[in-house]
PDB file of N, CA and C in Angstrom:
ATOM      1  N   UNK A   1       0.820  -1.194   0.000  1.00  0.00           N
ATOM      2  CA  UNK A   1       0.000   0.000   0.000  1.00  0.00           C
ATOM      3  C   UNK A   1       0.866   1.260   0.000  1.00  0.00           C
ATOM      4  N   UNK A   2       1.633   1.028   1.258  1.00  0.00           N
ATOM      5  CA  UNK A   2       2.513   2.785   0.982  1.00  0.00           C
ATOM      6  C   UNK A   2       3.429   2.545  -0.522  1.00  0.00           C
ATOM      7  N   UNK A   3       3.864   1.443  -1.055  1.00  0.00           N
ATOM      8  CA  UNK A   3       4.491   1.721  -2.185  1.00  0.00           C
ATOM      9  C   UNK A   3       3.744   2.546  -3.356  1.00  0.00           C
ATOM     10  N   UNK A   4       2.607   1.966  -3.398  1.00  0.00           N
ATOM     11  CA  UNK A   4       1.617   2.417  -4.029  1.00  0.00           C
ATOM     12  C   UNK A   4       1.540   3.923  -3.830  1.00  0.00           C
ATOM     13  N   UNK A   5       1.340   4.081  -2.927  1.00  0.00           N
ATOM     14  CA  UNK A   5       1.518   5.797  -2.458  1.00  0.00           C
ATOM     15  C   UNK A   5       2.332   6.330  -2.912  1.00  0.00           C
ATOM     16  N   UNK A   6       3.347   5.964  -2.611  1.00  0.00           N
ATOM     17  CA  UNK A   6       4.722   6.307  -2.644  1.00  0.00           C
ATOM     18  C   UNK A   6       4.871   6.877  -4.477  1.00  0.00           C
ATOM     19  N   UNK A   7       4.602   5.571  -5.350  1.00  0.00           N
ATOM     20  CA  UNK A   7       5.046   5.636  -6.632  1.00  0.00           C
ATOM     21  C   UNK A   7       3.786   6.410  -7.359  1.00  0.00           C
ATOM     22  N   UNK A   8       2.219   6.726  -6.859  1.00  0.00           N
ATOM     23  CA  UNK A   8       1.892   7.349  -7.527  1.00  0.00           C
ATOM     24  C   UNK A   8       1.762   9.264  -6.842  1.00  0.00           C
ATOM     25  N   UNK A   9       2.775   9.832  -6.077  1.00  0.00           N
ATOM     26  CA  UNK A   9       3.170  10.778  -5.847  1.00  0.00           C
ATOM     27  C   UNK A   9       4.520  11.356  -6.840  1.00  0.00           C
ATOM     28  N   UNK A  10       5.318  10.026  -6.838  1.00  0.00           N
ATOM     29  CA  UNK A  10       6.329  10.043  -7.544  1.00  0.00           C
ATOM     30  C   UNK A  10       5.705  10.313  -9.326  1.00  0.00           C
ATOM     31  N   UNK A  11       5.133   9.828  -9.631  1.00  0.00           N
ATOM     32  CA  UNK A  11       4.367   9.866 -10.593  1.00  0.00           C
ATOM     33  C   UNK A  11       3.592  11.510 -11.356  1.00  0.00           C
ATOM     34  N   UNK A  12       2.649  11.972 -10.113  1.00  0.00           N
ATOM     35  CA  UNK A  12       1.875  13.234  -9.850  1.00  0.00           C
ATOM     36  C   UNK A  12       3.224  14.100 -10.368  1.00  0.00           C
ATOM     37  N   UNK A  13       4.020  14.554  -9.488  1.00  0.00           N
ATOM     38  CA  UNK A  13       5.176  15.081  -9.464  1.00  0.00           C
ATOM     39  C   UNK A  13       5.567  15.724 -10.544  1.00  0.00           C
ATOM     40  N   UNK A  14       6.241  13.853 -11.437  1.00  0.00           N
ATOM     41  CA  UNK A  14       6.753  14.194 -12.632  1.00  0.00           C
ATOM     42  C   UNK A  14       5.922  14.543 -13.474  1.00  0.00           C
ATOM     43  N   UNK A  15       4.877  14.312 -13.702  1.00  0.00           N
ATOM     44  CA  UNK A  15       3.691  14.894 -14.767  1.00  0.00           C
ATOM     45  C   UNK A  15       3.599  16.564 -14.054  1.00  0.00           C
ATOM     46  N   UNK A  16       3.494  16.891 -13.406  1.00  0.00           N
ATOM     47  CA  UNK A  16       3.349  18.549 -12.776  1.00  0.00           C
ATOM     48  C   UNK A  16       4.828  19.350 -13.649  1.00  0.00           C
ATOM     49  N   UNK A  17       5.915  18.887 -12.935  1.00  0.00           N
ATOM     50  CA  UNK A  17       7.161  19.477 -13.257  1.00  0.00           C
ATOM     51  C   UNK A  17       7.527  19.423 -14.932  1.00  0.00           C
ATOM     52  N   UNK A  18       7.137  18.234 -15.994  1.00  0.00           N
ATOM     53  CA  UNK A  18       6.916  18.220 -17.270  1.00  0.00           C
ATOM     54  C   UNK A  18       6.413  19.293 -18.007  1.00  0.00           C
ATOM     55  N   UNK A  19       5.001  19.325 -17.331  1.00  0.00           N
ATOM     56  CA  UNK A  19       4.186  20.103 -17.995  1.00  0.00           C
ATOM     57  C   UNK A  19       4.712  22.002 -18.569  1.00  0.00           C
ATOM     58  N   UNK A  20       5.150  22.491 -17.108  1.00  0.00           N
ATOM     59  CA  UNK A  20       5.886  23.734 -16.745  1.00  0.00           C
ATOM     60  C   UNK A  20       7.582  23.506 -16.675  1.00  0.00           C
ATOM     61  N   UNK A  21       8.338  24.113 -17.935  1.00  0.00           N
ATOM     62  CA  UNK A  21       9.296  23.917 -17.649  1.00  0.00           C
ATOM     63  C   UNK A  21      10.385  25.319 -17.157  1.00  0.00           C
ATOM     64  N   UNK A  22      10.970  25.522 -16.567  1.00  0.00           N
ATOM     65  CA  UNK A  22      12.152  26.994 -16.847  1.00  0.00           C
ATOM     66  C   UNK A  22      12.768  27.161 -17.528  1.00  0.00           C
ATOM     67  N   UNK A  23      12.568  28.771 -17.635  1.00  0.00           N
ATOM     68  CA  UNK A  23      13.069  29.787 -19.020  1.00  0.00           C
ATOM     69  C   UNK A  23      13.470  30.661 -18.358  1.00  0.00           C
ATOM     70  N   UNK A  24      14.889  30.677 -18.562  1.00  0.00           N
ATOM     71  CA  UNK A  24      15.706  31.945 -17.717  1.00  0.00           C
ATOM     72  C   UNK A  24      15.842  33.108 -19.019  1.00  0.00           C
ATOM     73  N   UNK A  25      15.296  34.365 -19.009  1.00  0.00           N
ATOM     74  CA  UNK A  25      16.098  34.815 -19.715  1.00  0.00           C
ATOM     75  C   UNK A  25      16.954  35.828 -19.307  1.00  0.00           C
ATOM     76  N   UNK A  26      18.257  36.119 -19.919  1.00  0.00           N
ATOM     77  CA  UNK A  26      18.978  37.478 -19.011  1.00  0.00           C
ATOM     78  C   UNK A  26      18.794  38.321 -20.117  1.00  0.00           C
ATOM     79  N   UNK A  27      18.725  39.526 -19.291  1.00  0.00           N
ATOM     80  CA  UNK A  27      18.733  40.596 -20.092  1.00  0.00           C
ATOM     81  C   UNK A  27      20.068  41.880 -19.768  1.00  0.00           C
ATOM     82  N   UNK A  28      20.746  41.944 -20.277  1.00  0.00           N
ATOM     83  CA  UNK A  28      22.007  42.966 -20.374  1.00  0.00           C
ATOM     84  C   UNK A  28      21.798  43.952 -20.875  1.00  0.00           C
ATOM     85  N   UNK A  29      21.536  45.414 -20.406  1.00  0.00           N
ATOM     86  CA  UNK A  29      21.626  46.409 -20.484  1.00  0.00           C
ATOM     87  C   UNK A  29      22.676  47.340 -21.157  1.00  0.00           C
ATOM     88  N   UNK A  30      22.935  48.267 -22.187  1.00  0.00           N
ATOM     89  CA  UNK A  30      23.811  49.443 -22.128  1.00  0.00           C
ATOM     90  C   UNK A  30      22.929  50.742 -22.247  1.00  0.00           C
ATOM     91  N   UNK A  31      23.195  51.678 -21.067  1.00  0.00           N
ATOM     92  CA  UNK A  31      22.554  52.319 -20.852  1.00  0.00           C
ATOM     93  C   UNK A  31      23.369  53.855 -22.074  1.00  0.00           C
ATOM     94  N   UNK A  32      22.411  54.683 -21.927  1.00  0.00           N
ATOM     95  CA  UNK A  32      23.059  55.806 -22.771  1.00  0.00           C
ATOM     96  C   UNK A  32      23.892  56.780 -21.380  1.00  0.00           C
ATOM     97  N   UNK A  33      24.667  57.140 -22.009  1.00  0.00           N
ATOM     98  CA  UNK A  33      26.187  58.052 -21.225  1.00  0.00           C
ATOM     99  C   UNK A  33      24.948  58.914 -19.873  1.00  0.00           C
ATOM    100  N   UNK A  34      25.283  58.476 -18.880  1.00  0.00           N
ATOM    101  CA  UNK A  34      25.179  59.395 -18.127  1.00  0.00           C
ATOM    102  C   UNK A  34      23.791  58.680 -17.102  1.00  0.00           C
ATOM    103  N   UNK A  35      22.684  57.863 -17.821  1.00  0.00           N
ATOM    104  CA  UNK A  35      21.199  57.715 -17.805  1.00  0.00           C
ATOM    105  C   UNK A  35      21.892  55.995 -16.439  1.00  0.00           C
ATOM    106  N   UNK A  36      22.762  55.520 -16.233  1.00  0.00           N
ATOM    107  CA  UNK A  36      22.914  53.953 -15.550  1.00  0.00           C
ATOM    108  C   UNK A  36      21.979  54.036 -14.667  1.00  0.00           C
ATOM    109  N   UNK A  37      21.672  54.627 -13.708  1.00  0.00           N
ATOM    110  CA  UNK A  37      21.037  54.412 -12.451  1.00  0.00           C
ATOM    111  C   UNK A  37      19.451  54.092 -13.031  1.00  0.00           C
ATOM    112  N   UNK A  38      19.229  54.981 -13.883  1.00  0.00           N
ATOM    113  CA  UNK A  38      17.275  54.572 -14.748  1.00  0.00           C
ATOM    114  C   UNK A  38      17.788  53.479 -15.751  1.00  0.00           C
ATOM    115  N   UNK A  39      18.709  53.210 -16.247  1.00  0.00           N
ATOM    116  CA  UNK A  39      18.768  52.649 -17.422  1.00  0.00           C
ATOM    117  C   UNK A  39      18.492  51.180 -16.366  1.00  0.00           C
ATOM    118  N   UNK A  40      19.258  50.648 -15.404  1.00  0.00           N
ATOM    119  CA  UNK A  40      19.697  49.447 -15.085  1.00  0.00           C
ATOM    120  C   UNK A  40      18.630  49.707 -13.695  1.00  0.00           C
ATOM    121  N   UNK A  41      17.700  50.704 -13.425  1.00  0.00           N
ATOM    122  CA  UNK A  41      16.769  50.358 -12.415  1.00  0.00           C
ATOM    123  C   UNK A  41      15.235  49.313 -12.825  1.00  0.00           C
ATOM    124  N   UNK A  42      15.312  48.994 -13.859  1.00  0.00           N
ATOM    125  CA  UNK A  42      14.368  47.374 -13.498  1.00  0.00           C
ATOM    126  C   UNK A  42      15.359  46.410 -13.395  1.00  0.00           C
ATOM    127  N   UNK A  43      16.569  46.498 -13.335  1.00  0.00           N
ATOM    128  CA  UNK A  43      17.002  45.290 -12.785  1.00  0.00           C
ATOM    129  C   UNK A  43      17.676  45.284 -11.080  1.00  0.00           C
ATOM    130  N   UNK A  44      16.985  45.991 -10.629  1.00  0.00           N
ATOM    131  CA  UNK A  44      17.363  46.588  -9.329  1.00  0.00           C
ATOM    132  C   UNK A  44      18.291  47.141  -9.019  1.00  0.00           C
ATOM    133  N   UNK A  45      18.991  48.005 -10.232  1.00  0.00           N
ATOM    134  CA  UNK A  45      20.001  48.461 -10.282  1.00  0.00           C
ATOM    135  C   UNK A  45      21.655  48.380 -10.941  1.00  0.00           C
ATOM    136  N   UNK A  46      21.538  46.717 -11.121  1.00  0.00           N
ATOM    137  CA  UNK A  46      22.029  46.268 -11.819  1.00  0.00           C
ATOM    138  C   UNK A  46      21.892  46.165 -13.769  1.00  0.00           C
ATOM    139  N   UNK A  47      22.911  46.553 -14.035  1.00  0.00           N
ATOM    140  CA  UNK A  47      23.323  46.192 -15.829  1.00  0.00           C
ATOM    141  C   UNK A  47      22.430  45.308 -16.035  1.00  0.00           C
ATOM    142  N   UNK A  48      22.483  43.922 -15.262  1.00  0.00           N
ATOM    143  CA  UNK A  48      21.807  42.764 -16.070  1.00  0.00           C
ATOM    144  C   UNK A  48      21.463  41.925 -14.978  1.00  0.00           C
ATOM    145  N   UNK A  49      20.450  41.583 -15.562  1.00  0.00           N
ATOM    146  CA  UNK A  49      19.094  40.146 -14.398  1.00  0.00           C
ATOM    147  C   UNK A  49      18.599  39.490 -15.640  1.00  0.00           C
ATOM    148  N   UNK A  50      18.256  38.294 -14.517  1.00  0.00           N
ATOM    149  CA  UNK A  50      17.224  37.316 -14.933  1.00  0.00           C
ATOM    150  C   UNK A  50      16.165  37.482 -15.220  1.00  0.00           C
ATOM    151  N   UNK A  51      15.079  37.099 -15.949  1.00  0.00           N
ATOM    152  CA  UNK A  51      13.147  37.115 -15.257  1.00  0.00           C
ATOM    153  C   UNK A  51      13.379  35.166 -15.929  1.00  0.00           C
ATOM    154  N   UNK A  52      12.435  35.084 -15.376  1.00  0.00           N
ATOM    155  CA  UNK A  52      12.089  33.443 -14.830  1.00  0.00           C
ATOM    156  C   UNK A  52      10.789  33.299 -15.335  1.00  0.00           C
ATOM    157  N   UNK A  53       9.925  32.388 -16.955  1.00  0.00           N
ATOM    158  CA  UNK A  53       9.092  32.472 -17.258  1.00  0.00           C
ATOM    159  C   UNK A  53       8.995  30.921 -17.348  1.00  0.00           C
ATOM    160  N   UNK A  54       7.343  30.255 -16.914  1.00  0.00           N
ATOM    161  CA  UNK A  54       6.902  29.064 -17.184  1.00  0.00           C
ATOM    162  C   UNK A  54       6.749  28.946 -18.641  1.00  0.00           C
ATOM    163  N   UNK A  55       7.303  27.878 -18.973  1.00  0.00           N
ATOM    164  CA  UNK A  55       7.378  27.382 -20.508  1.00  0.00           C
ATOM    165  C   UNK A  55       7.370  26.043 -20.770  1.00  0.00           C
ATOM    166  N   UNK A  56       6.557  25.824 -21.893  1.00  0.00           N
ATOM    167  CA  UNK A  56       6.738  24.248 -22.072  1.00  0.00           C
ATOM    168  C   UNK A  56       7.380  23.792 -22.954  1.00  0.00           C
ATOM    169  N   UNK A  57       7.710  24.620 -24.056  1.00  0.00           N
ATOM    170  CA  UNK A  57       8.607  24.493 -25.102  1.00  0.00           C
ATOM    171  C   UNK A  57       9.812  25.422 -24.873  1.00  0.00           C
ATOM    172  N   UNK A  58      10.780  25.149 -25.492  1.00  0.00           N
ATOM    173  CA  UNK A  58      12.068  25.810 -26.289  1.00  0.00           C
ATOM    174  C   UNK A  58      11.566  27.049 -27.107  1.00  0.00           C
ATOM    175  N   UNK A  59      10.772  26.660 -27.619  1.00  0.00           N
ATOM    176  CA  UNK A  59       9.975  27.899 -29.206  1.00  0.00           C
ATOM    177  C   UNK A  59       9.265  28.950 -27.724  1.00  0.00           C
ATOM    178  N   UNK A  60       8.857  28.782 -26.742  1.00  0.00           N
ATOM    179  CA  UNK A  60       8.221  29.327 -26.028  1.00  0.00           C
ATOM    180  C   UNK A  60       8.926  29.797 -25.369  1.00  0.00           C
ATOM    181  N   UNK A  61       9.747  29.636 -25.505  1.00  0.00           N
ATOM    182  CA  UNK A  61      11.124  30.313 -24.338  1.00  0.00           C
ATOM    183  C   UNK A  61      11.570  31.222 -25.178  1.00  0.00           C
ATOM    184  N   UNK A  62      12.297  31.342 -26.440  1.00  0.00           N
ATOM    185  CA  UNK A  62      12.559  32.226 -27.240  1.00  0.00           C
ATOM    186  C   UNK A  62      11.670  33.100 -27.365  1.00  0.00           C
ATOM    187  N   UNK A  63      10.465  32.772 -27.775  1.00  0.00           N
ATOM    188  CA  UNK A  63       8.964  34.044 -27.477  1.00  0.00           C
ATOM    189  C   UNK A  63       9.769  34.552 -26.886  1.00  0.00           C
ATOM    190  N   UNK A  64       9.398  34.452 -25.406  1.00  0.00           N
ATOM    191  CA  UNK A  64       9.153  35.158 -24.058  1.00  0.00           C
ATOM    192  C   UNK A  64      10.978  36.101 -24.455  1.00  0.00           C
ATOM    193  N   UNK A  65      11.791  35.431 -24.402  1.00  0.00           N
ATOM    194  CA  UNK A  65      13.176  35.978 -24.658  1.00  0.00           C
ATOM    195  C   UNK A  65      13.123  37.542 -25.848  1.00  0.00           C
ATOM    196  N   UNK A  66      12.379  37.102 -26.939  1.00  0.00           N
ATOM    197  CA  UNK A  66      12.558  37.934 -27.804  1.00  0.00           C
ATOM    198  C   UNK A  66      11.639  38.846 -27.565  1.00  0.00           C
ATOM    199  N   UNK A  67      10.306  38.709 -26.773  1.00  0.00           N
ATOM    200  CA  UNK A  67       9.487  39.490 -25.861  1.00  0.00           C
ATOM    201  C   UNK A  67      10.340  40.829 -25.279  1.00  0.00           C
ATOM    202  N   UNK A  68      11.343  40.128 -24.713  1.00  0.00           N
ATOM    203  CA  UNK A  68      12.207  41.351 -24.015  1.00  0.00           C
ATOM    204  C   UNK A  68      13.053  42.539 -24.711  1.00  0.00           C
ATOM    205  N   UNK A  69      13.567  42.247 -25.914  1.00  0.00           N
ATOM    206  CA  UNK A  69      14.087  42.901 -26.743  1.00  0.00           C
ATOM    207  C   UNK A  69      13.752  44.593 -26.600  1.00  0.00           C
ATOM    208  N   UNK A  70      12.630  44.871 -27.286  1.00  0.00           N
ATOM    209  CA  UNK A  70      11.834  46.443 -27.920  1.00  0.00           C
ATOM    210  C   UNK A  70      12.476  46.876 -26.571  1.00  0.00           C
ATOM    211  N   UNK A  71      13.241  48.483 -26.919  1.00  0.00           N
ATOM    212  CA  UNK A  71      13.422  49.462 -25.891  1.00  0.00           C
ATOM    213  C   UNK A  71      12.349  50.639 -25.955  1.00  0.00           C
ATOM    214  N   UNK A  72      11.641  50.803 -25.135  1.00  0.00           N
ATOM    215  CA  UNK A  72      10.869  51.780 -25.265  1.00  0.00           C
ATOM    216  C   UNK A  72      11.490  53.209 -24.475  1.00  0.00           C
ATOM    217  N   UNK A  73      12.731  53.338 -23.846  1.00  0.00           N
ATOM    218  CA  UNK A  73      13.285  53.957 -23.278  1.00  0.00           C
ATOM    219  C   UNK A  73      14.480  54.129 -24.224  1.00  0.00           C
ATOM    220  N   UNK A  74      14.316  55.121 -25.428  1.00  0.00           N
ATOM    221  CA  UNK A  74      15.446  55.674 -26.358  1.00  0.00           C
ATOM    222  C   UNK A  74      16.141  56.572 -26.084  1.00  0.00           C
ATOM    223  N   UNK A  75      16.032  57.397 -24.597  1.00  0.00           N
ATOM    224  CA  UNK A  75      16.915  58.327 -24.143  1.00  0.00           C
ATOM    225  C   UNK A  75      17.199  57.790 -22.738  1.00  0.00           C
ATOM    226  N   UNK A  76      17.180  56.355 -22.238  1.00  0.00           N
ATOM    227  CA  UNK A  76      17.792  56.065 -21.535  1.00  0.00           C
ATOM    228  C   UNK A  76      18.477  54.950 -21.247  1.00  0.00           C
ATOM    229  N   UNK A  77      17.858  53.981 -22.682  1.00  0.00           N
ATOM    230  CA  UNK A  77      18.662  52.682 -22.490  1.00  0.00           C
ATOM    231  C   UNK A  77      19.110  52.686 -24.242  1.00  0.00           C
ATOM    232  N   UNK A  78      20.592  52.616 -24.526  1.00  0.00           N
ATOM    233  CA  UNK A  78      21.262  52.973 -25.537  1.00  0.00           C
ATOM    234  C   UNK A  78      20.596  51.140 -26.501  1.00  0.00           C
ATOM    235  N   UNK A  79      20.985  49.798 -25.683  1.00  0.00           N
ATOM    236  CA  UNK A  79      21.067  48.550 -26.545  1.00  0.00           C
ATOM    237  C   UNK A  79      20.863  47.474 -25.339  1.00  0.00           C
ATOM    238  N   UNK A  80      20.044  46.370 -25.942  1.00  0.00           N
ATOM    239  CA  UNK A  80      19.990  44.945 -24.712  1.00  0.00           C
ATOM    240  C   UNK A  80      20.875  44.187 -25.920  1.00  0.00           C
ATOM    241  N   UNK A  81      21.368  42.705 -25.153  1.00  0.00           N
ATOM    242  CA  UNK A  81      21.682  41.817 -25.203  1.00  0.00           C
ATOM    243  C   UNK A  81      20.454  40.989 -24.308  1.00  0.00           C
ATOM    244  N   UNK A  82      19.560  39.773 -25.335  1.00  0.00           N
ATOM    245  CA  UNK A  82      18.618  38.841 -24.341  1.00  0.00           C
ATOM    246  C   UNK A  82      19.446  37.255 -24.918  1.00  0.00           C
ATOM    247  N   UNK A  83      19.517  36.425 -23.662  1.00  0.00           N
ATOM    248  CA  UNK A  83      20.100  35.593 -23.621  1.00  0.00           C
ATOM    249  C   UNK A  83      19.053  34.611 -23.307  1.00  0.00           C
ATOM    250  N   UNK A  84      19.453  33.465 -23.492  1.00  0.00           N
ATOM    251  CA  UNK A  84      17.924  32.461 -22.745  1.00  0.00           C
ATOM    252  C   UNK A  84      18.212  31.083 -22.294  1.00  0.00           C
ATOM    253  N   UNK A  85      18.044  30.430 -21.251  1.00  0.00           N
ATOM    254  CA  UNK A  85      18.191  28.889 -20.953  1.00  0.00           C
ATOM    255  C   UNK A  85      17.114  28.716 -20.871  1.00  0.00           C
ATOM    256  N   UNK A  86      16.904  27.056 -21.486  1.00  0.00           N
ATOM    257  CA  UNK A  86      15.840  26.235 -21.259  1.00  0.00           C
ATOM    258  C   UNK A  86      15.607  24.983 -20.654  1.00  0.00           C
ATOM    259  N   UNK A  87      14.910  25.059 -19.462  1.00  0.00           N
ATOM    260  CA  UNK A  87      15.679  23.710 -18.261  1.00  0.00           C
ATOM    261  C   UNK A  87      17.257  23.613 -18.218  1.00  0.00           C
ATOM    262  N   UNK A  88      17.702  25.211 -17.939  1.00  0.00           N
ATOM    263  CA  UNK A  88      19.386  24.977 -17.930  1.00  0.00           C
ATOM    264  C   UNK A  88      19.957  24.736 -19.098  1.00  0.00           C
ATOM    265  N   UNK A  89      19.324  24.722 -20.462  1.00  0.00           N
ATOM    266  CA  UNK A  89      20.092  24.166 -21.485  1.00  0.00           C
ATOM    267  C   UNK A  89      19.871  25.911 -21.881  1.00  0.00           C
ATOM    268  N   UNK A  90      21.523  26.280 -22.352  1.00  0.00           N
ATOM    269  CA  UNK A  90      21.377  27.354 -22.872  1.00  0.00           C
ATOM    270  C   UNK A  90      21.138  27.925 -24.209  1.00  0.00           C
ATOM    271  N   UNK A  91      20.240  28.447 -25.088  1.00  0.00           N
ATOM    272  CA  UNK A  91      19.755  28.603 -26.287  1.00  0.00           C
ATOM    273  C   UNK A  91      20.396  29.618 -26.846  1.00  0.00           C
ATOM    274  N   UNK A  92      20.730  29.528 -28.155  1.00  0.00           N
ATOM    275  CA  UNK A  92      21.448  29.937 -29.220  1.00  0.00           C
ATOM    276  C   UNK A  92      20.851  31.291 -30.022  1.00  0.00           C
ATOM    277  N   UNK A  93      20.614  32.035 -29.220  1.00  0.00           N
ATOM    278  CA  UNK A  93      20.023  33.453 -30.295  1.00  0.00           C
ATOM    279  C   UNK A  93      21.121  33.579 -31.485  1.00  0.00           C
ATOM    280  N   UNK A  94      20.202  33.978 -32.901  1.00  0.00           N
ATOM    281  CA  UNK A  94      21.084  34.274 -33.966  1.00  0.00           C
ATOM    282  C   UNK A  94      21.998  35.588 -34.115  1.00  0.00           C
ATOM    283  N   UNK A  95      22.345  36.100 -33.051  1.00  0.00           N
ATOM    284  CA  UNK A  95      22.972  37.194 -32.850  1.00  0.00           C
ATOM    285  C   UNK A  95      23.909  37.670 -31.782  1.00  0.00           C
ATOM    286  N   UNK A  96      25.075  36.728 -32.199  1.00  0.00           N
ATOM    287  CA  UNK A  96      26.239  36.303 -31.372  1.00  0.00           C
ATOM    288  C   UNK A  96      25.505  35.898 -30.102  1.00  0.00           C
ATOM    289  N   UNK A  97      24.690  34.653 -30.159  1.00  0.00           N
ATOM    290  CA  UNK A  97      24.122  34.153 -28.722  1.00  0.00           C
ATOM    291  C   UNK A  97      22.879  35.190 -28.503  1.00  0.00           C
ATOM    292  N   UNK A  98      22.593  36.598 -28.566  1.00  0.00           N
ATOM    293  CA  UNK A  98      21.578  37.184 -28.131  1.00  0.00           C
ATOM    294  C   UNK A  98      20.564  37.238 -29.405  1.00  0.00           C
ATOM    295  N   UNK A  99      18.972  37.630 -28.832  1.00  0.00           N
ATOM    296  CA  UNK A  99      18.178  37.342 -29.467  1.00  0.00           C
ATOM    297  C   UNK A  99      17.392  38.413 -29.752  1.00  0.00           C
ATOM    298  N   UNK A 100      18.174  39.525 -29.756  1.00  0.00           N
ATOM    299  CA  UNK A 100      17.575  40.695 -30.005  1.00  0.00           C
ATOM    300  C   UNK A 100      19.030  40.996 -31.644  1.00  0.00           C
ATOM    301  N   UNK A 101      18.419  42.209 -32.442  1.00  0.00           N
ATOM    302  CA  UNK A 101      19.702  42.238 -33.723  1.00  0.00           C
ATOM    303  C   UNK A 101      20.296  43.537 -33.526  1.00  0.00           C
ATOM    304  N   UNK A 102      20.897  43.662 -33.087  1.00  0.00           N
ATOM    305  CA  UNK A 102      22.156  44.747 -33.073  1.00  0.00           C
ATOM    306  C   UNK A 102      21.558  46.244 -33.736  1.00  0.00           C
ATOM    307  N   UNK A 103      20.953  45.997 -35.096  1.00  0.00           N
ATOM    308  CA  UNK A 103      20.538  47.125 -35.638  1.00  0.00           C
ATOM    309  C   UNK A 103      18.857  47.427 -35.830  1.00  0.00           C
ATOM    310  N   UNK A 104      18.669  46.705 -34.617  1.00  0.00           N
ATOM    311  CA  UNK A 104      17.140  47.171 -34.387  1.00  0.00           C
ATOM    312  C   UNK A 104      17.293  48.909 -34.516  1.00  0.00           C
ATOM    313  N   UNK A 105      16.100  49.391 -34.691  1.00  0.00           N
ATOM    314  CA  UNK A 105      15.568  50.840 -34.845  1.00  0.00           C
ATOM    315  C   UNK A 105      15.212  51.803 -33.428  1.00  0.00           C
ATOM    316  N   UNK A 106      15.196  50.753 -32.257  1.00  0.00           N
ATOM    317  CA  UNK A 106      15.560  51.021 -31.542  1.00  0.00           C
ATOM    318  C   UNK A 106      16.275  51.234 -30.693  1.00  0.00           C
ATOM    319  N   UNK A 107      17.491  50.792 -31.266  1.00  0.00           N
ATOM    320  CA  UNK A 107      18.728  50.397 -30.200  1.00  0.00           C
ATOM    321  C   UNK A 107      19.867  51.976 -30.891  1.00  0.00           C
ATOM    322  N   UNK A 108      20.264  52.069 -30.519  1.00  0.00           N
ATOM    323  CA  UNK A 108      21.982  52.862 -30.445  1.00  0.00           C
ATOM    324  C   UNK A 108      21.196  54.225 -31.079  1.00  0.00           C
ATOM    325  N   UNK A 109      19.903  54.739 -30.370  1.00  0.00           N
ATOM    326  CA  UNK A 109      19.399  56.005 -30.516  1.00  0.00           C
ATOM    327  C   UNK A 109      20.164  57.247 -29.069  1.00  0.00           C
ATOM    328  N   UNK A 110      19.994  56.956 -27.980  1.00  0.00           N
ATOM    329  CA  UNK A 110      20.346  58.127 -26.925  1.00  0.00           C
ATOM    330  C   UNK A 110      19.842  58.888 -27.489  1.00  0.00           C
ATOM    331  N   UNK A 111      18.792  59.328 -27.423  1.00  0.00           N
ATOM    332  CA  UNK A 111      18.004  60.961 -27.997  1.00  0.00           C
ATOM    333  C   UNK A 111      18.314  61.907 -26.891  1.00  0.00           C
TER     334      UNK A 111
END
């Protein structure tokens, strides 16, 4: 009987943890000359953090990754770098590893 227990907890578990997997993505900051303290204050201050999104795919992790990209702050954040792991496996953006492109229309403005 307790095996029984035992193996269909063990069971519950792994079907729960499957379903939802982790998606780290980092996001790296360059702020425009002068702006660091607003540029790098959603990451509590820091250049660069994590956010931590439930995902069940790889393709869903990149979403959420390339989600992060758009700067809507053109006079205070100059360019990101978004990086991404999936269950720890780290994913390959087409842009030296990041998944944002260098010559987005928003990036390397400082207005």
């Amino acid at each position: 009987m307790i095996k029984t227990i035992t193996l269909a907890a063990v069971i519950s578990v792994s079907m729960i943890s499957t379903a939802f997997a982790e998606c780290v993505v980092n996001i790296n900051r360059t702020a425009c000359a002068g702006k660091e303290s607003e540029s790098y204050s959603k990451c509590g201050g820091a250049k660069s953090c994590d956010k931590t999104e439930a995902a069940t795919t790889e393709a869903g992790c990149i979403a959420f990754a390339k989600s992060n990209c758009p700067n809507s702050r053109l006079d205070i954040t100059k360019s990101k770098v978004v990086k991404a792991r999936f269950n720890g496996k780290p994913l390959k953006g087409p842009y030296g590893g990041s998944f944002c492109a260098p010559n987005r229309p928003d990036f390397n403005k400082c207005k």
